[in-house]
Protein backbone atom coordinates (compact mmCIF):
# COMPACT_ATOMS: atom_id res chain seq x y z
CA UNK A 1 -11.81 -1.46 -0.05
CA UNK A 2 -10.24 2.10 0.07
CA UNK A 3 -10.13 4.45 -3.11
CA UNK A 4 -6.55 3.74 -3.50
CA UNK A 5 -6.87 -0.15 -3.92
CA UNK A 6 -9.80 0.35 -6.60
CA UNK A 7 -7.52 2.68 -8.39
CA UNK A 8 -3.68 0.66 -8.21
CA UNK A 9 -2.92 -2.71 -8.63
CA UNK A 10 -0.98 -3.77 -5.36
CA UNK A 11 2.70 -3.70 -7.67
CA UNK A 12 1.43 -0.13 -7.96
CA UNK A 13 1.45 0.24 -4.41
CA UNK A 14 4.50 -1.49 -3.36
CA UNK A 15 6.09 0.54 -6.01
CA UNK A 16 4.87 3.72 -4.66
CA UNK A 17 5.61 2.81 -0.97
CA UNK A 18 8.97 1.87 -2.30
CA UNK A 19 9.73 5.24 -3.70
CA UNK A 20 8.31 6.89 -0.69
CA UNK A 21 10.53 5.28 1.38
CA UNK A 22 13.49 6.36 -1.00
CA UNK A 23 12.24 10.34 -0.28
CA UNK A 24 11.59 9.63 3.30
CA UNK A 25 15.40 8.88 3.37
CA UNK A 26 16.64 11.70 1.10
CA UNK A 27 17.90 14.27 3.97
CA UNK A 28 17.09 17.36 1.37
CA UNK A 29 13.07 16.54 1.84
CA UNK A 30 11.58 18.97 3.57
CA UNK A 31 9.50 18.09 6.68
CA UNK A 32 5.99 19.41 5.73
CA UNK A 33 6.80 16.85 2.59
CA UNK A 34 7.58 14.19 5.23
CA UNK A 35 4.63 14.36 6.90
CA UNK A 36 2.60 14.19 3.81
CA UNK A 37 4.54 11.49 2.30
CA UNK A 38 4.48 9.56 5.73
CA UNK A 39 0.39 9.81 5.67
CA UNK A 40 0.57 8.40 1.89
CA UNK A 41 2.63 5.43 3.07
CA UNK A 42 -0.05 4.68 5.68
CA UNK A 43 -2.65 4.95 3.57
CA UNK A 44 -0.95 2.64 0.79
CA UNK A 45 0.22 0.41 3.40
CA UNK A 46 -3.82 -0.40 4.47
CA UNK A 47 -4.84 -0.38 1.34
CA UNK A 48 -2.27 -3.62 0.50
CA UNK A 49 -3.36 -5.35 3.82
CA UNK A 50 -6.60 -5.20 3.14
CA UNK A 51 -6.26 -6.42 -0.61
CA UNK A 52 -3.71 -9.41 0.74
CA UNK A 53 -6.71 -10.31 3.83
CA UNK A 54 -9.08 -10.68 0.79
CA UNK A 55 -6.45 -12.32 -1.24
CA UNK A 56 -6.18 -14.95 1.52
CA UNK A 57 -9.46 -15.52 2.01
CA UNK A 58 -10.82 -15.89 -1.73
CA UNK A 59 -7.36 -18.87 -1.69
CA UNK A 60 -8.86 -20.13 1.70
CA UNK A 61 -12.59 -20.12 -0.18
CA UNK A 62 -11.07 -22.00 -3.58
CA UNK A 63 -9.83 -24.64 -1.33
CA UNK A 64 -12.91 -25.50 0.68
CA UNK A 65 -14.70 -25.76 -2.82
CA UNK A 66 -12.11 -28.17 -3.61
């Protein structure tokens, strides 16, 4: 798992992306901002597919067990 998962829970994250997304859209941000807010978002992004992949698969473990 990336730093950023070990540090946020994923509400963290979608709440980050979310806000992100509202700066991304704000036509006063400057560009070099942009960019680095854009390679945040990836980053976040990853970091909640790889926590919902292990999500799914610890569900897809419980209900072998079962």
């Amino acid at each position: 798992m990336t730093e950023i998962a070990k540090v946020q829970t994923y509400e963290l994250m979608i709440s980050e992306l979310k806000e992100i997304a509202k700066q991304l859209d704000d036509p006063e941000t400057p560009l070099e901002e942009m960019m680095r807010l854009h390679q945040r978002g990836l980053a976040l992004i990853r970091s909640c597919e790889e926590f919902l992949q292990k999500a799914e698969l610890t569900i897809t473990e419980i209900q072998l067990e079962e």
